[in-house]
C-alpha atoms as a PDB file:
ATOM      1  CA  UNK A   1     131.695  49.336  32.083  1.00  0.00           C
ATOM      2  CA  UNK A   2     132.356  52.686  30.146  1.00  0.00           C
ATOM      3  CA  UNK A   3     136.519  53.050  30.609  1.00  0.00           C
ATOM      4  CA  UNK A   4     137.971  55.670  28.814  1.00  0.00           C
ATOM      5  CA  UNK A   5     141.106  54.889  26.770  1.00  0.00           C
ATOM      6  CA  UNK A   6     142.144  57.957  25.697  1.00  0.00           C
ATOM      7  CA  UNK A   7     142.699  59.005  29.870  1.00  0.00           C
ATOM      8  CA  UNK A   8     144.257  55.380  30.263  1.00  0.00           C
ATOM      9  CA  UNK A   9     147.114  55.896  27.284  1.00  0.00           C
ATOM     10  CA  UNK A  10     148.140  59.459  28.609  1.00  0.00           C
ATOM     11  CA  UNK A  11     148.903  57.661  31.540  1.00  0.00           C
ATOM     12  CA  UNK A  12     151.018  54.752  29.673  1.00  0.00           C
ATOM     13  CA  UNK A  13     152.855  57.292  27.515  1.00  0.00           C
ATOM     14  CA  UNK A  14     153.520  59.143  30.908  1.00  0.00           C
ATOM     15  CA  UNK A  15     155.017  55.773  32.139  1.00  0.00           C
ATOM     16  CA  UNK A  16     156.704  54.512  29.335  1.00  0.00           C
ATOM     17  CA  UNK A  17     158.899  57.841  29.112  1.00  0.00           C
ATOM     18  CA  UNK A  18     159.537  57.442  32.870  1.00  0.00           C
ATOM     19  CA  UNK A  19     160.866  53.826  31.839  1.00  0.00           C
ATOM     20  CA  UNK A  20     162.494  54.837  28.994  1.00  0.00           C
ATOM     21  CA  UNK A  21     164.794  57.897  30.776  1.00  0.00           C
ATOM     22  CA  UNK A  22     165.478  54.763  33.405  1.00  0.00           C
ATOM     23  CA  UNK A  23     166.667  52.592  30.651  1.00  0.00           C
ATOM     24  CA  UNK A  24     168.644  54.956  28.719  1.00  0.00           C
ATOM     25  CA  UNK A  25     170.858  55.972  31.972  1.00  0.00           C
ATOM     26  CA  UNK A  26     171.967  52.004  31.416  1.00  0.00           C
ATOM     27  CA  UNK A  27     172.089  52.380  28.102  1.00  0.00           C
ATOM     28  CA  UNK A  28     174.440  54.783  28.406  1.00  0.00           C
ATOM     29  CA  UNK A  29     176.708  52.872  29.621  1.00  0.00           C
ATOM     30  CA  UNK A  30     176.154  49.715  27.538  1.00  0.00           C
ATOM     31  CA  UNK A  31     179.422  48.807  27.507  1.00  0.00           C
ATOM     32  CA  UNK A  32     180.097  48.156  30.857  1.00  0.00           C
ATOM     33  CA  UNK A  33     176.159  46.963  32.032  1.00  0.00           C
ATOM     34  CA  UNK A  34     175.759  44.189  33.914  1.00  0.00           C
ATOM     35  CA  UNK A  35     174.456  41.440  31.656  1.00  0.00           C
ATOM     36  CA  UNK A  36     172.813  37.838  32.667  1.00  0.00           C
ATOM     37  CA  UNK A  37     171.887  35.311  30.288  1.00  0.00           C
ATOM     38  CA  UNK A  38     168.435  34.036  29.614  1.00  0.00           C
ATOM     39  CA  UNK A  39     169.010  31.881  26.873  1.00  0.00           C
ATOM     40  CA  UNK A  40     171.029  32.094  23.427  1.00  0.00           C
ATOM     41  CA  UNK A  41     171.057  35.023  22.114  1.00  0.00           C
ATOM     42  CA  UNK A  42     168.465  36.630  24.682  1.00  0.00           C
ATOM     43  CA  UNK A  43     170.308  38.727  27.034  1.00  0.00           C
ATOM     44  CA  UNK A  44     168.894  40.009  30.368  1.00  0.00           C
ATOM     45  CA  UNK A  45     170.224  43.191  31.811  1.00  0.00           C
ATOM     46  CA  UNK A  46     169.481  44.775  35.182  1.00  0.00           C
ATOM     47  CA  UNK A  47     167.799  47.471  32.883  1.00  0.00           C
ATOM     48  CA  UNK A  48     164.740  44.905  32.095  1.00  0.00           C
ATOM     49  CA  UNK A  49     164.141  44.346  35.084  1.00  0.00           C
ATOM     50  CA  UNK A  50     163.964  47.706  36.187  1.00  0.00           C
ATOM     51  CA  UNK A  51     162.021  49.045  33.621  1.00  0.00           C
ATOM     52  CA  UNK A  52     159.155  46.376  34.275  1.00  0.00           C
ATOM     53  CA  UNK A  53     159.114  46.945  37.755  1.00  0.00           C
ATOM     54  CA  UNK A  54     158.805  50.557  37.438  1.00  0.00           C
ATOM     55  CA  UNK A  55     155.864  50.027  34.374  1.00  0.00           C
ATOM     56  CA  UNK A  56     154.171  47.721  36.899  1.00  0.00           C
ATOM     57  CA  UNK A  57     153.695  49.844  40.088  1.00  0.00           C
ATOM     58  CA  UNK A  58     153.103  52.787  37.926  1.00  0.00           C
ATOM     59  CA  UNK A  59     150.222  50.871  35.889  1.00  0.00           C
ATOM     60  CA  UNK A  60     149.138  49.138  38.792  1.00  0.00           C
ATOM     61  CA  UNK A  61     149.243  51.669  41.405  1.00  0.00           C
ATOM     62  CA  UNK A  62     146.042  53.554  38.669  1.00  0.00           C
ATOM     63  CA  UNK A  63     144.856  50.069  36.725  1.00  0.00           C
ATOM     64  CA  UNK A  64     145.185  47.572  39.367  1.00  0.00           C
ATOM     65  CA  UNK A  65     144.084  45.091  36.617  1.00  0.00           C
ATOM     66  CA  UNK A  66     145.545  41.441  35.564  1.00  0.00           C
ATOM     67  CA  UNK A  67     148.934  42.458  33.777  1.00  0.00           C
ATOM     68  CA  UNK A  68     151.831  40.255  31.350  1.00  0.00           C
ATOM     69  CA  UNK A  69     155.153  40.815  31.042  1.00  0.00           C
ATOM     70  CA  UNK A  70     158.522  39.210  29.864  1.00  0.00           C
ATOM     71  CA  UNK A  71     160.673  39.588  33.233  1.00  0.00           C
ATOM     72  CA  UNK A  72     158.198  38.445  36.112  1.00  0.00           C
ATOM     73  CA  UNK A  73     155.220  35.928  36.833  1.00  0.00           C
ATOM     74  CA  UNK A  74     151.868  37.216  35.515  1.00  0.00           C
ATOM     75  CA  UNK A  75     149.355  39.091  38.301  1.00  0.00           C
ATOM     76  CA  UNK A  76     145.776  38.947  38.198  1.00  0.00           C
ATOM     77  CA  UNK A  77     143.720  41.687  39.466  1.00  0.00           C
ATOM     78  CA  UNK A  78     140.758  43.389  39.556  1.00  0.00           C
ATOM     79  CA  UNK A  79     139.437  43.389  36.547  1.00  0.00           C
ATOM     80  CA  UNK A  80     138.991  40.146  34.789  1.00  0.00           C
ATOM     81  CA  UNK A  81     138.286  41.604  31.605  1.00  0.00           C
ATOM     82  CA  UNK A  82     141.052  43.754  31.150  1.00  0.00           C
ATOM     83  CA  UNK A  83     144.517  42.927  30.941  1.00  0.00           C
ATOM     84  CA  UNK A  84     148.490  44.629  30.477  1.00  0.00           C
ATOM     85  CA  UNK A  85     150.696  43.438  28.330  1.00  0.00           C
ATOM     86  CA  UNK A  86     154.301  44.531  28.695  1.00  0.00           C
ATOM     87  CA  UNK A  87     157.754  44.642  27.240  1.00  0.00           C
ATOM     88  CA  UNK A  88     159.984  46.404  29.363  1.00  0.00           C
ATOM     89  CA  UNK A  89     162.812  46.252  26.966  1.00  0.00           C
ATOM     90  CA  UNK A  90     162.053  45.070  23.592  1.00  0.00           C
ATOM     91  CA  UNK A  91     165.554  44.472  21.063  1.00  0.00           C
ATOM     92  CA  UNK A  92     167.701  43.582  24.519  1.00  0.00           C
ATOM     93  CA  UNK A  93     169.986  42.602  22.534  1.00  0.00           C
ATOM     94  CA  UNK A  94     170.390  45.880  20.540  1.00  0.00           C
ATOM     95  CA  UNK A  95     170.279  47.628  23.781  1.00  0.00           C
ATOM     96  CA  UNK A  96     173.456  46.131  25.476  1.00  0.00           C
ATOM     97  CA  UNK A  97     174.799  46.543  22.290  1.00  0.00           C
ATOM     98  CA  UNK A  98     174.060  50.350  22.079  1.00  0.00           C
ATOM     99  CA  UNK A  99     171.533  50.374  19.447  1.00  0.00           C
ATOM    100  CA  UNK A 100     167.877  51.459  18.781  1.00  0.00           C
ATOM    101  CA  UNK A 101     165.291  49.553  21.672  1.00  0.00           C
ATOM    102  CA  UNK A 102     161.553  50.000  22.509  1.00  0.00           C
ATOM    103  CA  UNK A 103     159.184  50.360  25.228  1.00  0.00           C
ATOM    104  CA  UNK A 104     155.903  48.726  24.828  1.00  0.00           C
ATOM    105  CA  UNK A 105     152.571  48.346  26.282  1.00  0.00           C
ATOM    106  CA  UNK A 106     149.236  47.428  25.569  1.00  0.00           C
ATOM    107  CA  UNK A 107     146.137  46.793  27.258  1.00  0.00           C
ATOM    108  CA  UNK A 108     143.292  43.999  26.021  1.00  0.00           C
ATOM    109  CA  UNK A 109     139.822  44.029  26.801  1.00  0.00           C
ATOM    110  CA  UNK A 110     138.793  40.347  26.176  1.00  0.00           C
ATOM    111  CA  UNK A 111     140.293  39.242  22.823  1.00  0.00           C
ATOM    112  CA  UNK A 112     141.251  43.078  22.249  1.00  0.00           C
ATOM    113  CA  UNK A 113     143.569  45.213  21.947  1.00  0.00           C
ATOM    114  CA  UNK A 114     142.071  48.461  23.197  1.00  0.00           C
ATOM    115  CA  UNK A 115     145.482  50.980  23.038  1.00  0.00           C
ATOM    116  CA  UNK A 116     149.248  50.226  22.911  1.00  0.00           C
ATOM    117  CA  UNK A 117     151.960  52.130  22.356  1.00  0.00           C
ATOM    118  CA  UNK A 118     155.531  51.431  20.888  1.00  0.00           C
ATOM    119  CA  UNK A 119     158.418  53.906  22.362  1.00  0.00           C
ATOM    120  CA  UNK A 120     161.844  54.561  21.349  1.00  0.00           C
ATOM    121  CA  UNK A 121     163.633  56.713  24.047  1.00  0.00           C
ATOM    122  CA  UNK A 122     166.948  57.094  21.700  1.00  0.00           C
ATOM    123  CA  UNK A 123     165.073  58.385  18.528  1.00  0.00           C
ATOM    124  CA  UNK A 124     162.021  60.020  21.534  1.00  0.00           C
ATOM    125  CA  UNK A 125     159.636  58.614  19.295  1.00  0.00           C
ATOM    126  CA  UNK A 126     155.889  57.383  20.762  1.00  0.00           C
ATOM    127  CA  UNK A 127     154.252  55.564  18.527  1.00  0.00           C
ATOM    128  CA  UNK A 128     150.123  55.420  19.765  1.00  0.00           C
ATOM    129  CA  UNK A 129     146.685  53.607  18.916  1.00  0.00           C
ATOM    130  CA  UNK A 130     143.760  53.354  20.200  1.00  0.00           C
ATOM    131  CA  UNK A 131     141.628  50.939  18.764  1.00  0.00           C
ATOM    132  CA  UNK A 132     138.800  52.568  16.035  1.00  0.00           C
ATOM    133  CA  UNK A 133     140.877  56.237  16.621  1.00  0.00           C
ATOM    134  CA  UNK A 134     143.753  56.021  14.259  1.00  0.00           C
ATOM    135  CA  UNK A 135     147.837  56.029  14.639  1.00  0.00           C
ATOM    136  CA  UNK A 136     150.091  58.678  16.072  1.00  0.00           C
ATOM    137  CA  UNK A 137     153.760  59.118  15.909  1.00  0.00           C
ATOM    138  CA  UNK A 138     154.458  62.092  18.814  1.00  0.00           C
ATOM    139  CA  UNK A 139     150.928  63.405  17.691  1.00  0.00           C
ATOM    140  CA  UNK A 140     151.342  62.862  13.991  1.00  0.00           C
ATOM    141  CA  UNK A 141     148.693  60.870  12.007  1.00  0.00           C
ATOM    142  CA  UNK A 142     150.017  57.808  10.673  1.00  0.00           C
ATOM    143  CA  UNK A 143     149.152  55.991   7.441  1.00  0.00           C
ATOM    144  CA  UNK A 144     151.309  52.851   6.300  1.00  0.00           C
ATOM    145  CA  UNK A 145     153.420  52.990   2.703  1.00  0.00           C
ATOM    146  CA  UNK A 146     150.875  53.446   0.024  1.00  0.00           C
ATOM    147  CA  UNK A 147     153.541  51.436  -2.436  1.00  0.00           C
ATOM    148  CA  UNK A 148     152.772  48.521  -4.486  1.00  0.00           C
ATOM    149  CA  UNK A 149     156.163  48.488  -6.712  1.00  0.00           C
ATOM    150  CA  UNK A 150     158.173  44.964  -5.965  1.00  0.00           C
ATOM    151  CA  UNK A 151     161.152  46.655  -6.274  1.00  0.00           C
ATOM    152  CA  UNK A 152     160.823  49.171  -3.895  1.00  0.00           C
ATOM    153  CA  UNK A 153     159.627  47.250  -1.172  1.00  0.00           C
ATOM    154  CA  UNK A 154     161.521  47.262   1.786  1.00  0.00           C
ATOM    155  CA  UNK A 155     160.846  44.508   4.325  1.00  0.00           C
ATOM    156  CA  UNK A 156     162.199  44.112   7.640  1.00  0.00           C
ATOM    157  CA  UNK A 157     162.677  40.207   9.617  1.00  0.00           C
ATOM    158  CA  UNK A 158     164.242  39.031  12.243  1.00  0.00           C
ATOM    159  CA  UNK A 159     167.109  35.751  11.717  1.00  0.00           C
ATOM    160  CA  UNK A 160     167.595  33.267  14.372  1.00  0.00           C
ATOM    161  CA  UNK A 161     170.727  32.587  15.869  1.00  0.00           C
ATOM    162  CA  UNK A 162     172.570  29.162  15.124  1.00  0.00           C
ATOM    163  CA  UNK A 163     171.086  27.697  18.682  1.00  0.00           C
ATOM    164  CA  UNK A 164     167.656  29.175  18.481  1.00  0.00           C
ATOM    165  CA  UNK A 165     165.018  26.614  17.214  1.00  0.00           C
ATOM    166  CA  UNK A 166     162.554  28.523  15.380  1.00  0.00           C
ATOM    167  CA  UNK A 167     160.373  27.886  12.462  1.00  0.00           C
ATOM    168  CA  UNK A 168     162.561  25.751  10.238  1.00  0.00           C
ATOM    169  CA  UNK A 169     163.833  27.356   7.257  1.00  0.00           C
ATOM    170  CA  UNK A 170     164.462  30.693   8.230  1.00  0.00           C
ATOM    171  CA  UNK A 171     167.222  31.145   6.086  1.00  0.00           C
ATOM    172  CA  UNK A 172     165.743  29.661   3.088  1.00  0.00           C
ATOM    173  CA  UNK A 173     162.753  31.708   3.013  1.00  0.00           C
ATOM    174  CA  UNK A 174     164.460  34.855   3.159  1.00  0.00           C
ATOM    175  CA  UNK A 175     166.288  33.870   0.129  1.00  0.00           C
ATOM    176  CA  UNK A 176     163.507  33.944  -1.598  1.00  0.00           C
ATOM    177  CA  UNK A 177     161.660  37.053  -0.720  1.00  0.00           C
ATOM    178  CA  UNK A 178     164.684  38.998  -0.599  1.00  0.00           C
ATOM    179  CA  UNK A 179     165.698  38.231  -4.676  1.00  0.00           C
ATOM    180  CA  UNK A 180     163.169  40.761  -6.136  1.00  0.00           C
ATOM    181  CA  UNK A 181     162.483  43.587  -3.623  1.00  0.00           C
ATOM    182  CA  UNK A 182     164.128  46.811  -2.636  1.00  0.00           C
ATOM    183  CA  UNK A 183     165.878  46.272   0.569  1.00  0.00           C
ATOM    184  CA  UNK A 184     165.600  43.647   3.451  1.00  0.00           C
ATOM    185  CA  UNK A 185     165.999  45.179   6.836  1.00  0.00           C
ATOM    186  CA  UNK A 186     166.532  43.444  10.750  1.00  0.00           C
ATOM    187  CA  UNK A 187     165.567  46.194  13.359  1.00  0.00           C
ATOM    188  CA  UNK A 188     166.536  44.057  16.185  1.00  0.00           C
ATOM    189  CA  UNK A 189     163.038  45.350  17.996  1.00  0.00           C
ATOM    190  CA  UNK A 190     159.529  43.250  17.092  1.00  0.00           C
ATOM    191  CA  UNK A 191     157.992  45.828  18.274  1.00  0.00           C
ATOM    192  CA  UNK A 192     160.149  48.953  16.635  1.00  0.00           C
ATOM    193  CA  UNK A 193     159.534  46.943  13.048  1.00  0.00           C
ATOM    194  CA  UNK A 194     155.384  46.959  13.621  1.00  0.00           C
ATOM    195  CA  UNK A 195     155.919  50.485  14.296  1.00  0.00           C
ATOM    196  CA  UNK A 196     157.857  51.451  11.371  1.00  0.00           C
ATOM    197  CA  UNK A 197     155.526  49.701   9.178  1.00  0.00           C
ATOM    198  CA  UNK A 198     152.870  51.742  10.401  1.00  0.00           C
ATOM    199  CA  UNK A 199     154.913  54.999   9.513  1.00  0.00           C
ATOM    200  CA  UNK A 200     156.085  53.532   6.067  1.00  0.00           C
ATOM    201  CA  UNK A 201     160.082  53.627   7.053  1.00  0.00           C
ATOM    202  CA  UNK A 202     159.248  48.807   6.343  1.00  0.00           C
ATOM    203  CA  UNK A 203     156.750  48.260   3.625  1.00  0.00           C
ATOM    204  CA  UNK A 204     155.844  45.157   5.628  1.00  0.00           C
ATOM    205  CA  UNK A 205     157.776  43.008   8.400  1.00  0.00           C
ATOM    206  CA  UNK A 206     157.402  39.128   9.211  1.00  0.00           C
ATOM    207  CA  UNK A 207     158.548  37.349  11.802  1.00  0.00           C
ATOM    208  CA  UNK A 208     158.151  34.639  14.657  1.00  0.00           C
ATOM    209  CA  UNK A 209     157.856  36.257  17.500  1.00  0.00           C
ATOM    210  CA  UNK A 210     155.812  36.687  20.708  1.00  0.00           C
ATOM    211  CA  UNK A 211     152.274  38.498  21.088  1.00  0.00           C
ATOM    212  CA  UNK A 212     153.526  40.308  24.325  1.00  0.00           C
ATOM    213  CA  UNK A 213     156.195  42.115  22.163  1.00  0.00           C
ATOM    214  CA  UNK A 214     153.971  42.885  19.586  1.00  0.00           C
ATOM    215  CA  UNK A 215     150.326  43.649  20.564  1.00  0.00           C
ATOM    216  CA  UNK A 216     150.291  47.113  20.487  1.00  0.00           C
ATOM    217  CA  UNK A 217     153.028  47.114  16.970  1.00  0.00           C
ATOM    218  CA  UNK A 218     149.672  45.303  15.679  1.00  0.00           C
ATOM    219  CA  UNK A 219     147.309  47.833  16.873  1.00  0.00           C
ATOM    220  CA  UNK A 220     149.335  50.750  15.373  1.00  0.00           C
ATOM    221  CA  UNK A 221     149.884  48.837  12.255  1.00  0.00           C
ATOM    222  CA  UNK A 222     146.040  48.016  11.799  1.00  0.00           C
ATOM    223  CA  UNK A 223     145.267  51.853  12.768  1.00  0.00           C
ATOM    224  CA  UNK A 224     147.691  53.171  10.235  1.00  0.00           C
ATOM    225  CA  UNK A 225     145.794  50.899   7.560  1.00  0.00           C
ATOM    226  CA  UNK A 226     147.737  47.961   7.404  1.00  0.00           C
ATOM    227  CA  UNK A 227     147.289  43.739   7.420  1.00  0.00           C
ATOM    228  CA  UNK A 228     147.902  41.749   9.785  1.00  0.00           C
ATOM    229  CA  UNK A 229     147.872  38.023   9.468  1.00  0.00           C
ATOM    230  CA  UNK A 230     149.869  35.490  10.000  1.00  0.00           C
ATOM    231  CA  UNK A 231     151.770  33.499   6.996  1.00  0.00           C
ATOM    232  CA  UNK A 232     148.870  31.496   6.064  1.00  0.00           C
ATOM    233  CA  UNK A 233     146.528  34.354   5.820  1.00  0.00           C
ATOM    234  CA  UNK A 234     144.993  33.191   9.554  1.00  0.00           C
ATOM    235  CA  UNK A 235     143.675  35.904  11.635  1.00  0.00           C
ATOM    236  CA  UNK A 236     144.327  36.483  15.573  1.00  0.00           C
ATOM    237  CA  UNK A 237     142.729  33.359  16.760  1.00  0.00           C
ATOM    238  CA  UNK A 238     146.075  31.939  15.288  1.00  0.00           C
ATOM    239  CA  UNK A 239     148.941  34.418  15.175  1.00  0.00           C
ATOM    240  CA  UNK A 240     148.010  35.821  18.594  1.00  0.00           C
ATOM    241  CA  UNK A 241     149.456  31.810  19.861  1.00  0.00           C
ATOM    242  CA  UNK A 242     151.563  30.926  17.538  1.00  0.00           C
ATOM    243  CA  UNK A 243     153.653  34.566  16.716  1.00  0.00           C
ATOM    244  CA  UNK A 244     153.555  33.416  12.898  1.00  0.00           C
ATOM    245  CA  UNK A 245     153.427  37.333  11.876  1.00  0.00           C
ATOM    246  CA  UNK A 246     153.039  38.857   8.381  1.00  0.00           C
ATOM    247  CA  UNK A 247     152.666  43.156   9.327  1.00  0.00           C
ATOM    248  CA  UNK A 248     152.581  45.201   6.346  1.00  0.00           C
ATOM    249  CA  UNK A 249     150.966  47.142   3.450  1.00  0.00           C
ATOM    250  CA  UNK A 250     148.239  45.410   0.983  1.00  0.00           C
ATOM    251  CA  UNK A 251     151.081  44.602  -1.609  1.00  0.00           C
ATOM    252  CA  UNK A 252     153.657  43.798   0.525  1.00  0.00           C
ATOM    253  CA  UNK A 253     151.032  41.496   2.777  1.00  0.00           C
ATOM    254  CA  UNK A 254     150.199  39.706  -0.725  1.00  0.00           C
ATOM    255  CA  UNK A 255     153.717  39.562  -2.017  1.00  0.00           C
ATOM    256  CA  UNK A 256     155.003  38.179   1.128  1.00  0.00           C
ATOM    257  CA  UNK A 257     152.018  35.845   2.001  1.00  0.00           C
ATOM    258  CA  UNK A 258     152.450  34.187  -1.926  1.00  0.00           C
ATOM    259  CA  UNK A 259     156.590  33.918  -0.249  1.00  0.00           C
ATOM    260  CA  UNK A 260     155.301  32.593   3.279  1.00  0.00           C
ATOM    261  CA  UNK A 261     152.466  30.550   2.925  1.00  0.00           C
ATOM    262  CA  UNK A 262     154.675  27.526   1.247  1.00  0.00           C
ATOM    263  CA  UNK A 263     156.320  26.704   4.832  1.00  0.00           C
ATOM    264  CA  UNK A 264     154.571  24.264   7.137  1.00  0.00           C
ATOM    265  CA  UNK A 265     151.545  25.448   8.591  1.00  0.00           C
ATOM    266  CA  UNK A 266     152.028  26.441  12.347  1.00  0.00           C
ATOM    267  CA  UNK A 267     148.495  25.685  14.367  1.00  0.00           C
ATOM    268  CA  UNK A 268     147.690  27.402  17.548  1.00  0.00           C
ATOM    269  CA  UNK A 269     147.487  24.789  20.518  1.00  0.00           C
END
């Protein structure tokens, strides 16, 4: 089946800006929003749900294909081969607290990631890829940080709150890699940090996270010229289940791989 991928992301970056001027008339207002809790430190706000709903009927209602998101139960459709992925609200937390979120989608074709964007409505910045055509920020090529100086590497994480279980040693580990580099930065958004690699604002990012969020982050990331793999130096057969992420430049991949790879190996079930 010939699809054409260029047509299919006009229409997600059409979508994801409808989302994303839904979402920012709650964000808006973050300080009053309606908030439900879906677990500690993982807020749900009226806004998520919202958001994927629209993203679904829109995608849907063109691509009535199988489709993934964070808020509702999975849908199969048409099209066994290819699939959404969605993140309606990614950084939820930094949303009901009045900071920087994203928008993302992706769409796989088997084990693929065929396009994907990342979009920040409060910066308006769309981050695209599609898969063997390169990275775009609002048009722009994008190439990752061409750096290879220790020092000035700037690496961005994510830290797990007291009554999240994550990988063990969270702390620990960022002792160490933090010691000789630049700057260590938390962007609140899995998906904002991918992108940001991508346009050299992170030398490299690493985190535990979840392949929904970050699917199309990787795609832009690989586009731009980057590594992906996770903190063993396993490719997607692993990190694509298990969320063990290492996202960055070739020195920063090395120099934080060297850093990562000591933890306990994470295997995909």
């Amino acid at each position: 089946m010939t699809v054409n991928y260029s047509k299919i992301l006009d229409h997600m970056v059409e979508t994801a800006r409808e989302a994303g001027a839904l979402t920012l008339e709650h964000f808006k207002r973050f300080r009053d929003i309606e908030i439900g809790i879906k677990g500690p430190g993982d807020f749900v706000s009226d806004a998520d749900k919202q958001s994927e709903t629209l993203i679904r009927e829109r995608l849907l209602s063109q691509y009535p294909w199988g489709l993934t998101g964070e808020e509702f139960a999975p849908v199969e459709g048409s099209d066994s081969e290819h699939r959404w992925l969605v993140d309606p609200i990614d950084g939820t937390t930094n949303f009901i607290y009045g900071q920087h979120y994203t928008i993302t989608i992706s769409l796989r074709r088997g084990n693929e990631t065929m396009c994907g964007l990342v979009y920040n409505p409060v910066s308006d910045e769309m981050f695209t890829a599609i898969k063997d055509e390169g990275a775009y920020l609002n048009g722009t090529r994008l190439n990752v940080s061409t750096s290879t100086d220790v020092a000035l590497m700037c690496v961005g994480t994510g830290l797990p709150t007291p009554n999240l279980s994550l990988h063990p040693g969270a702390y620990q580990r960022l002792d160490e890699i933090r010691a000789p580099i630049g700057a260590v930065r938390i962007v609140g958004s899995a998906a904002n940090s991918c992108a940001y690699v991508a346009c050299g604002r992170l030398t490299g990012y690493y985190e535990e996270t979840g392949f929904v969020d970050t699917a199309a982050g990787i795609l832009i990331v690989q586009e731009a010229g980057g590594i992906v793999t996770d903190w063993w130096g396993r490719g997607p057969e692993v990190y694509e289940k298990t969320g063990t992420l290492i996202v960055a430049n070739p020195a920063t991949h090395a120099y934080l791989l060297e850093r990562l790879r000591g933890a306990p190996p994470k295997d995909a079930a």
